[in-house]
N, C-alpha and C. Protein backbone atom coordinates (compact mmCIF):
# COMPACT_ATOMS: atom_id res chain seq x y z
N UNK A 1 100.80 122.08 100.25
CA UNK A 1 100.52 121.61 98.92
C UNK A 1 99.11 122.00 98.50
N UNK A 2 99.19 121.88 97.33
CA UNK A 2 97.59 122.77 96.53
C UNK A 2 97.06 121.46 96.31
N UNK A 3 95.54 121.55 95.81
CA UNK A 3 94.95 120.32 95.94
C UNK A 3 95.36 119.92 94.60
N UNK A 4 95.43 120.31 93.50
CA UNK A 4 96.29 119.81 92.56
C UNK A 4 97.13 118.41 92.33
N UNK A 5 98.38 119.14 93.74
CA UNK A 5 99.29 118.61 93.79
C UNK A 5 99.05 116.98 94.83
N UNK A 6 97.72 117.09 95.06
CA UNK A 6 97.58 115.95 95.96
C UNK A 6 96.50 114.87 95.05
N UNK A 7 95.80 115.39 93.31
CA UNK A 7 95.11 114.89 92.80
C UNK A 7 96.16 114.09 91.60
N UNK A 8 97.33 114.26 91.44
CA UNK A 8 98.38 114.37 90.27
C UNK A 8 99.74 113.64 90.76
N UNK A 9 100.17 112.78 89.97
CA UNK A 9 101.56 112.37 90.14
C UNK A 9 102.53 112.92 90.21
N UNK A 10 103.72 112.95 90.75
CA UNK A 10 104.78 112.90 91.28
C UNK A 10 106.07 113.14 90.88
N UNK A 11 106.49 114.26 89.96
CA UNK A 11 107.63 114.23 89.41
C UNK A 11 108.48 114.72 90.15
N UNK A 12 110.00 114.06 90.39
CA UNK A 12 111.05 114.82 90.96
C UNK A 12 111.82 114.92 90.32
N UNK A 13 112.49 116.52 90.67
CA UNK A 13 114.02 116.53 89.76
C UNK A 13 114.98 116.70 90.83
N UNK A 14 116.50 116.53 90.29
CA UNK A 14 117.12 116.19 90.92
C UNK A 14 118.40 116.71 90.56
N UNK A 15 119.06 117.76 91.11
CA UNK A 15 120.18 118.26 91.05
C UNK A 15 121.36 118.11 92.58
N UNK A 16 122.07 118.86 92.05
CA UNK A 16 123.06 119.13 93.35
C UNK A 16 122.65 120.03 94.65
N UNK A 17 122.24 121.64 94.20
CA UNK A 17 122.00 122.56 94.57
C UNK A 17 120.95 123.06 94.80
N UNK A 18 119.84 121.91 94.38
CA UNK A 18 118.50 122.63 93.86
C UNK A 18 118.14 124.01 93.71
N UNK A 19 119.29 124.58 93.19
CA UNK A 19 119.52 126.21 93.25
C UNK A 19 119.57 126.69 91.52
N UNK A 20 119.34 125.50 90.54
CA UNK A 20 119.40 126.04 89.70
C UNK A 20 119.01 124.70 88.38
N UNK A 21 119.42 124.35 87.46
CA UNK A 21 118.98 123.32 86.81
C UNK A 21 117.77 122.80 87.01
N UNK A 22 117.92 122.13 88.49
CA UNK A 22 116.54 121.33 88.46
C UNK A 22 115.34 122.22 88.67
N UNK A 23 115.74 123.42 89.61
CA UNK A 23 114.68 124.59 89.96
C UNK A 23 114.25 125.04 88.31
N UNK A 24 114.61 125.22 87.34
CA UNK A 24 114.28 125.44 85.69
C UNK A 24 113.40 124.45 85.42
N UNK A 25 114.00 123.41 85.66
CA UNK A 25 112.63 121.65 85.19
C UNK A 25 111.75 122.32 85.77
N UNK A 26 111.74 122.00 87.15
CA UNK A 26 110.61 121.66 87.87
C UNK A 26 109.54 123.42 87.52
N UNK A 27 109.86 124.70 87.35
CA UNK A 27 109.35 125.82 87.13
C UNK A 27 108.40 125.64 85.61
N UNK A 28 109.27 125.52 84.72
CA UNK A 28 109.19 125.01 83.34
C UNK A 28 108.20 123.69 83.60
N UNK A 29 108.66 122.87 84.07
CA UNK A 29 107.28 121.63 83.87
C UNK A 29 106.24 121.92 84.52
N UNK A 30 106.13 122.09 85.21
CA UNK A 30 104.85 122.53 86.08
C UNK A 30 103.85 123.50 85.39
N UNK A 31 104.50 124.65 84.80
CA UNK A 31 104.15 126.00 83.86
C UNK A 31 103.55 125.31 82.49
N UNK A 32 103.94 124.48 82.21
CA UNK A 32 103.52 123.39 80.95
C UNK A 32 102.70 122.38 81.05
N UNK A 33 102.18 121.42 82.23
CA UNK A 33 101.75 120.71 82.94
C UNK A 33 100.13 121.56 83.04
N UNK A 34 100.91 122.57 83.99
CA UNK A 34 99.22 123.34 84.30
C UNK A 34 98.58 123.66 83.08
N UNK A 35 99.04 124.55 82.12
CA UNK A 35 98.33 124.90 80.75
C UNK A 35 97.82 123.88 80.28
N UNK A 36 98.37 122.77 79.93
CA UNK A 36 98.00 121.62 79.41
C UNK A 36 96.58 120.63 80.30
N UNK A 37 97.01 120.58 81.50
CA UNK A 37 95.91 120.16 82.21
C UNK A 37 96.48 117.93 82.39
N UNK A 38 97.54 118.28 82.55
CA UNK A 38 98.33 117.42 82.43
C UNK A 38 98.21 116.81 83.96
N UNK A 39 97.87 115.43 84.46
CA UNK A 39 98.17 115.50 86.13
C UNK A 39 99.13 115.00 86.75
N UNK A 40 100.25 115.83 86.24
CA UNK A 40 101.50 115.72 86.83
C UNK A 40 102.01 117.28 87.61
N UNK A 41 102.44 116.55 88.71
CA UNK A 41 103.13 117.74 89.44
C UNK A 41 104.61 117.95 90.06
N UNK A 42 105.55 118.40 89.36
CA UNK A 42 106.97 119.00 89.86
C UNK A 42 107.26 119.01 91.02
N UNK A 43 108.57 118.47 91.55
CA UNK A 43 109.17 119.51 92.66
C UNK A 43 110.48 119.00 92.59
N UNK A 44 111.72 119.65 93.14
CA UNK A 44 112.85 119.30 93.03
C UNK A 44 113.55 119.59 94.40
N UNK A 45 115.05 118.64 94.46
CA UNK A 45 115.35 118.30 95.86
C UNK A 45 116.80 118.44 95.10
N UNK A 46 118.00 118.84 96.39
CA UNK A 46 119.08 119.09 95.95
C UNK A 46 119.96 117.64 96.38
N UNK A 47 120.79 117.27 96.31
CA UNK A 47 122.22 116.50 96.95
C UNK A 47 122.81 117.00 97.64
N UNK A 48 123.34 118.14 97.79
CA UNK A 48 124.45 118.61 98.38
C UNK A 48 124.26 120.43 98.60
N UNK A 49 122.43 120.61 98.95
CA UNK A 49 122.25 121.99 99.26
C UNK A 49 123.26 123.03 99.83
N UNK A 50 124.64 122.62 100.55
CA UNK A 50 125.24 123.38 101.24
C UNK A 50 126.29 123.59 100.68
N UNK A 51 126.58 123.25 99.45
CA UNK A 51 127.70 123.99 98.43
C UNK A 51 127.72 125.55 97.99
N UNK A 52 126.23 125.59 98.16
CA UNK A 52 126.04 126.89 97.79
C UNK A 52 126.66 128.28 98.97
N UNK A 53 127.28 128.64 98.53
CA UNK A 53 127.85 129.99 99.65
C UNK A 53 126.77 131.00 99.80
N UNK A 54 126.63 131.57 98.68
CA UNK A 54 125.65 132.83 99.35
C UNK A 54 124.34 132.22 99.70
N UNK A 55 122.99 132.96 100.63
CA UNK A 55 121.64 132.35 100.86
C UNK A 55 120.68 133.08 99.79
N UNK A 56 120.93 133.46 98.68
CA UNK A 56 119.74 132.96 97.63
C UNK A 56 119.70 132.13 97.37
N UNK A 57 117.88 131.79 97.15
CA UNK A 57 117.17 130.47 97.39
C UNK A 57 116.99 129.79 95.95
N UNK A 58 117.34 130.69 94.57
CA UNK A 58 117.38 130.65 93.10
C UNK A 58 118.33 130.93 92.46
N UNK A 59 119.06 130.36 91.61
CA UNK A 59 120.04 130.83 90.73
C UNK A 59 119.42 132.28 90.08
N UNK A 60 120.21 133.42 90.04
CA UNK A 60 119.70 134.80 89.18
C UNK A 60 119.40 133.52 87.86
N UNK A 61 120.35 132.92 87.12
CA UNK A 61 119.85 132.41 85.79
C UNK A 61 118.72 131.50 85.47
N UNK A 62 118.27 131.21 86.25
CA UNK A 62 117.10 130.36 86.83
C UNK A 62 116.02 131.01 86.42
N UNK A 63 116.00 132.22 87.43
CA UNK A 63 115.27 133.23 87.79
C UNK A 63 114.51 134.39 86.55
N UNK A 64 116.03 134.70 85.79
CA UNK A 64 115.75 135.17 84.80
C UNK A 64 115.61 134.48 83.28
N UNK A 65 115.64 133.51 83.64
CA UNK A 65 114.88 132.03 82.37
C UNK A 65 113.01 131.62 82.51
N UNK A 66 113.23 131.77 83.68
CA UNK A 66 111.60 131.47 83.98
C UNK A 66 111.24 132.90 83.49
N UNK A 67 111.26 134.53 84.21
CA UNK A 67 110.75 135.47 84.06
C UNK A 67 110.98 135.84 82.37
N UNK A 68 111.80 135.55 81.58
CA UNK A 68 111.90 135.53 80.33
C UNK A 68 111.07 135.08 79.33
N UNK A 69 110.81 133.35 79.85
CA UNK A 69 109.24 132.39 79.34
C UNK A 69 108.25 132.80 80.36
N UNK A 70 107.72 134.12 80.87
CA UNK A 70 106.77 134.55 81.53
C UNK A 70 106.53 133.32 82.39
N UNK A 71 107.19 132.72 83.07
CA UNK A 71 106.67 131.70 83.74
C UNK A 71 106.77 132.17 85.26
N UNK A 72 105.89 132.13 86.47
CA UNK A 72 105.96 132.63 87.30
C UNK A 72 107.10 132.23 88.73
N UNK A 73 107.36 132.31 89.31
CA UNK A 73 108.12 131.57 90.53
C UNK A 73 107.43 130.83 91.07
N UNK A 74 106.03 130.91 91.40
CA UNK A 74 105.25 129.86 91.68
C UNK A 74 105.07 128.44 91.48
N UNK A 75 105.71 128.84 90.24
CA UNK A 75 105.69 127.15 89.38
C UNK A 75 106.86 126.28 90.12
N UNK A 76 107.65 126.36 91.31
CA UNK A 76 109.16 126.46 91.88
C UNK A 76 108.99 126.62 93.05
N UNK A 77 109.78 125.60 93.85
CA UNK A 77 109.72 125.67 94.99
C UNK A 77 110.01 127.36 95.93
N UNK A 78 109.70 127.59 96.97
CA UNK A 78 110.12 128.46 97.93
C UNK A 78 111.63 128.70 98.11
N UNK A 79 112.17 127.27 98.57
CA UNK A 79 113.39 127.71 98.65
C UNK A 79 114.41 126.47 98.53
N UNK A 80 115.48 126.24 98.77
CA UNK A 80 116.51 125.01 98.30
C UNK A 80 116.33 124.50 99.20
N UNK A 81 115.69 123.16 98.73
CA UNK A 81 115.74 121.83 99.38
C UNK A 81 116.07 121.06 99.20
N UNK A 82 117.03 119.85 100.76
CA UNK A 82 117.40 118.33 100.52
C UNK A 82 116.59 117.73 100.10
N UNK A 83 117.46 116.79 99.14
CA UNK A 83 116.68 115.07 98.92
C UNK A 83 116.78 114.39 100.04
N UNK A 84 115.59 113.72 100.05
CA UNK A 84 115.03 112.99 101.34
C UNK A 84 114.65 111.40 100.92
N UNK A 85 114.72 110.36 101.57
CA UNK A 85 114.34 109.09 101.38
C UNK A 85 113.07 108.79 100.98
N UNK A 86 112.11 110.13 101.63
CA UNK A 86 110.70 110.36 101.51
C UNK A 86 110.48 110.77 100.31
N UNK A 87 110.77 111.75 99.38
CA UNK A 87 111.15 112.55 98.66
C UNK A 87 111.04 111.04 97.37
N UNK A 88 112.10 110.41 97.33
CA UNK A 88 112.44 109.50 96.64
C UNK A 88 110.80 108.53 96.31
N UNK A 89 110.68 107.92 97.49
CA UNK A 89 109.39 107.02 97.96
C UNK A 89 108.34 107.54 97.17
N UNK A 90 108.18 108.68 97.28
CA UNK A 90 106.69 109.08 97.25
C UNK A 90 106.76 110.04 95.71
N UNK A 91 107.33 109.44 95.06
CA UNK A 91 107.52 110.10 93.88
C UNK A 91 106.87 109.02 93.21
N UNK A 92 106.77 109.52 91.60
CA UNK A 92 106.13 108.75 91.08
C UNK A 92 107.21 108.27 89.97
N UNK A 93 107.89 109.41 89.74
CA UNK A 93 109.02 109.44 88.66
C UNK A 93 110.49 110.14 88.55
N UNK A 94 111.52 109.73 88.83
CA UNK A 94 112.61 111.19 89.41
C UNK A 94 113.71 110.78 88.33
N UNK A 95 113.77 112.10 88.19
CA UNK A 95 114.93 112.30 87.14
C UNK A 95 115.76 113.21 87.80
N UNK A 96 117.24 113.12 87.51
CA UNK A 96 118.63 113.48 87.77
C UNK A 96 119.07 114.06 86.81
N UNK A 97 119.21 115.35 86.85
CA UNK A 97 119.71 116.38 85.78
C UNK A 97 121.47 115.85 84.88
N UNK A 98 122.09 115.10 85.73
CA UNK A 98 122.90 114.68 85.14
C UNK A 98 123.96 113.27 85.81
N UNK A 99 124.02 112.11 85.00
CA UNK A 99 124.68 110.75 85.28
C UNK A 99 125.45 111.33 86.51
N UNK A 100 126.80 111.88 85.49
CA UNK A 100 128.27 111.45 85.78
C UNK A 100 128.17 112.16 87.17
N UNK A 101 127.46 113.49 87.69
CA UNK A 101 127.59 113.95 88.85
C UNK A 101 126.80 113.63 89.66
N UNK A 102 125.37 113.30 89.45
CA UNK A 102 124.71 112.57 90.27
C UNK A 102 124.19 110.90 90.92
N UNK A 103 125.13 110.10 90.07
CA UNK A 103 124.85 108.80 89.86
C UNK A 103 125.45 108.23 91.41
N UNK A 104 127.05 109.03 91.17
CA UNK A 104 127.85 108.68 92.60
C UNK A 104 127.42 109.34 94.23
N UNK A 105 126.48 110.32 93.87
CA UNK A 105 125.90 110.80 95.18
C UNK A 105 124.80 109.98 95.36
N UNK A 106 124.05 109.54 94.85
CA UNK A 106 122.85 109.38 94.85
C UNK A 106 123.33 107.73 95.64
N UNK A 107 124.12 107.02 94.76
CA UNK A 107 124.50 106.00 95.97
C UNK A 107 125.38 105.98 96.72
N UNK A 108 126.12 107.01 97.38
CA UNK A 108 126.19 106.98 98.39
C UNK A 108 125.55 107.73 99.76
N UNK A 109 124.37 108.63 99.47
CA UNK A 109 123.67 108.79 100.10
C UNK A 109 121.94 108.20 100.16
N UNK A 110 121.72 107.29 99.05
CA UNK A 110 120.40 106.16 99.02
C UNK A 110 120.83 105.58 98.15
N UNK A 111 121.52 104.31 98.93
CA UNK A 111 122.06 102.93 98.56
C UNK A 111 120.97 102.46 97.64
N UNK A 112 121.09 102.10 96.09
CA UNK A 112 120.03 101.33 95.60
C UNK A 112 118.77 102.14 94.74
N UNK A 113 118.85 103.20 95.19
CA UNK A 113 118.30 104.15 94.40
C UNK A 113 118.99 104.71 93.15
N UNK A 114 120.68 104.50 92.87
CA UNK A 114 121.00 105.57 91.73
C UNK A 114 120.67 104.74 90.52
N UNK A 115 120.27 103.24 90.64
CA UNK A 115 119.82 102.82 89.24
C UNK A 115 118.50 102.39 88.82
N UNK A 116 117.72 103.56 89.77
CA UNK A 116 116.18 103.27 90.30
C UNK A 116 115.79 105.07 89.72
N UNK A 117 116.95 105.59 88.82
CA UNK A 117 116.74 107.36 88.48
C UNK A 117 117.21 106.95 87.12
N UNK A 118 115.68 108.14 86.70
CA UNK A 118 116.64 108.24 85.03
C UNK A 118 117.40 109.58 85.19
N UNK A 119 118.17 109.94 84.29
CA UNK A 119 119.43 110.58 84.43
C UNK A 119 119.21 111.35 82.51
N UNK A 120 119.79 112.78 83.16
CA UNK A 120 119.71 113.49 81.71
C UNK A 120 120.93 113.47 81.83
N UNK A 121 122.00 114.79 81.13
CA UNK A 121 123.11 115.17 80.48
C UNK A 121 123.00 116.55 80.52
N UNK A 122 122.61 117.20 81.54
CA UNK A 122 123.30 118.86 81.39
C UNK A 122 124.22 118.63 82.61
N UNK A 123 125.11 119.87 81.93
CA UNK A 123 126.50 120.07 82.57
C UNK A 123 125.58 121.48 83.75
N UNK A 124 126.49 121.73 84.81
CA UNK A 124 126.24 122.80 85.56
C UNK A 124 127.30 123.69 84.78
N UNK A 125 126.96 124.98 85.42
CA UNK A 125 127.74 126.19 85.22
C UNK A 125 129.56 125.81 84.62
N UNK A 126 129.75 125.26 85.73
CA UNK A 126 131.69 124.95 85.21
C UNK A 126 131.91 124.10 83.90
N UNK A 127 130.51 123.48 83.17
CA UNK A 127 131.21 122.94 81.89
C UNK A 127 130.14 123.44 80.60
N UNK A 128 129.19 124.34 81.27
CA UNK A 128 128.36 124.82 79.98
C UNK A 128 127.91 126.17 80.20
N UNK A 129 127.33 126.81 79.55
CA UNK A 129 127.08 128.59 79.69
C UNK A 129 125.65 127.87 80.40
N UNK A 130 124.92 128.98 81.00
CA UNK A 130 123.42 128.69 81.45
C UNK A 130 122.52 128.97 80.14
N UNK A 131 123.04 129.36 79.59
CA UNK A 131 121.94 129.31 78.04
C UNK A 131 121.87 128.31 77.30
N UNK A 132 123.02 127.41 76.85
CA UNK A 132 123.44 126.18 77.42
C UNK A 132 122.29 125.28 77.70
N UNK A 133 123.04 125.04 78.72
CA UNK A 133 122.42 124.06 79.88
C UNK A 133 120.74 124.67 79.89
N UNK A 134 120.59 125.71 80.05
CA UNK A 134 118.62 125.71 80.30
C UNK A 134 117.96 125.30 78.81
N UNK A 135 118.52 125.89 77.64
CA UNK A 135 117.80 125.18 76.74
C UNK A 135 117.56 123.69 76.81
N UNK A 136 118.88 122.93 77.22
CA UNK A 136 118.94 121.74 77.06
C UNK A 136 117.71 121.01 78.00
N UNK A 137 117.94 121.86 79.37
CA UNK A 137 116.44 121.31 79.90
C UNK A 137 115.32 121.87 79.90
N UNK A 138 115.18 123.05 78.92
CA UNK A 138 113.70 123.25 78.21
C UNK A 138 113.56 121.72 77.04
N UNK A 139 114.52 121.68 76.14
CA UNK A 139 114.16 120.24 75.36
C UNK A 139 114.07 119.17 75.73
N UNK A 140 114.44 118.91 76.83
CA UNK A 140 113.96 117.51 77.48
C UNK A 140 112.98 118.03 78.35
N UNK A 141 112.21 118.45 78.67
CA UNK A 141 111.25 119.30 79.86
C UNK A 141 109.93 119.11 78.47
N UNK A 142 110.17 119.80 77.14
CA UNK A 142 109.23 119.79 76.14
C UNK A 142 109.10 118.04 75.93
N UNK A 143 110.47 117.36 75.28
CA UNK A 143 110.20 115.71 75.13
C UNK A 143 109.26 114.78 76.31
N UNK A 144 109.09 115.39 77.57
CA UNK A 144 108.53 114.77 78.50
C UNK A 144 107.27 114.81 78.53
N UNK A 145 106.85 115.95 78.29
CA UNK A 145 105.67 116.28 78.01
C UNK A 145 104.53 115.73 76.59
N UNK A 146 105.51 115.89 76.16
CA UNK A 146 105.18 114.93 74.95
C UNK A 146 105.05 113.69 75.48
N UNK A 147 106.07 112.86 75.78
CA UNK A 147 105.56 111.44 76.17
C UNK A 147 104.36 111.10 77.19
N UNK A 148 104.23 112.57 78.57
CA UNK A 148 103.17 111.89 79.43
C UNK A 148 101.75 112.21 78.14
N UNK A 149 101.34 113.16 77.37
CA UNK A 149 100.59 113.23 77.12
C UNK A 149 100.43 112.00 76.17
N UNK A 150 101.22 111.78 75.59
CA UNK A 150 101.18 110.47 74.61
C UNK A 150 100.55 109.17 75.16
N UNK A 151 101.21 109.24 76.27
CA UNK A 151 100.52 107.95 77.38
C UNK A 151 99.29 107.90 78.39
C-alpha cells in the first residue's frame, strides 16, 4: 500500500468476479479521488473469484473503459481478489455493485454483513451491454464523489 492509502479512508467495492464492474468503480474512483485530493481510497474484492474460466486478471471491457477515460491501471487492483472478513472490517464504506446478486452471497458467506452494504443496481454482462452497465457505474462513481466532497 502507498502512503496515501494508509493516510485516507476506506472504500470497498464489491462484485462477484472482481474481474469487472467493481474493478471500473474502484479504477474510476480512485482516478477521481486522486485529482481531486479527496482522502478516500478504493479497492475491490470479488464473491465468487472462481467463476471466472479464463486467468485474466481484468475484464478486456474494464480495461478498455479505463484506457478510454485515460485512466491508468494503477488506479485498480493487480489482480482478482476474494472478499475477506478483513476486507469488510477495515473498510470504512462498502458498496455492492448490485442487491439482487449480491445481497444472497454476502449472507451466506458473512452472516450479518449483507444489511451492513449499500447496494447499487448494475446488471453484469447477461442482463446489460458493458456500455450499459459502466456508464451506470461512472454515474454513481461521479454521485459519490459529489457527496464525499459535500461532506
Amino acid at each position: 500500500m502507498s502512503t496515501l492509502e494508509h493516510e485516507t479512508q476506506r472504500l470497498l467495492f464489491i462484485c462477484t468476479g472482481n474481474y469487472y464492474r467493481s474493478r471500473f468503480a474502484e479504477g474510476l474512483f480512485n482516478h477521481l479521488a486522486s485529482q481531486l485530493g479527496l482522502p478516500w481510497w478504493a479497492y475491490s474484492r470479488g464473491l465468487n473469484i472462481n467463476w471466472i474460466i479464463d486467468n485474466s486478471q481484468i475484464s478486456p471491457f474494464t480495461e478498455q473503459a479505463l484506457r478510454t477515460r485515460k485512466i491508468g491501471l494503477e488506479h485498480t487492483g493487480m489482480r482478482r481478489m476474494p472478499l475477506s472478513g478483513m476486507d469488510l472490517h477495515s473498510s470504512d464504506r462498502v458498496i455492492a455493485l448490485k442487491r439482487e446478486e449480491h445481497f444472497p452471497m454476502l449472507a451466506h458467506q458473512f452472516p450479518g454483513w449483507e444489511d451492513r452494504v449499500e447496494y447499487w443496481a448494475v446488471h453484469d454482462v447477461d442482463l446489460a451491454t458493458p456500455e450499459k452497465a459502466l456508464a451506470e457505474i461512472e454515474g454513481h462513481v461521479h454521485s459519490l464523489i459529489e457527496e464525499l466532497q459535500s461532506a
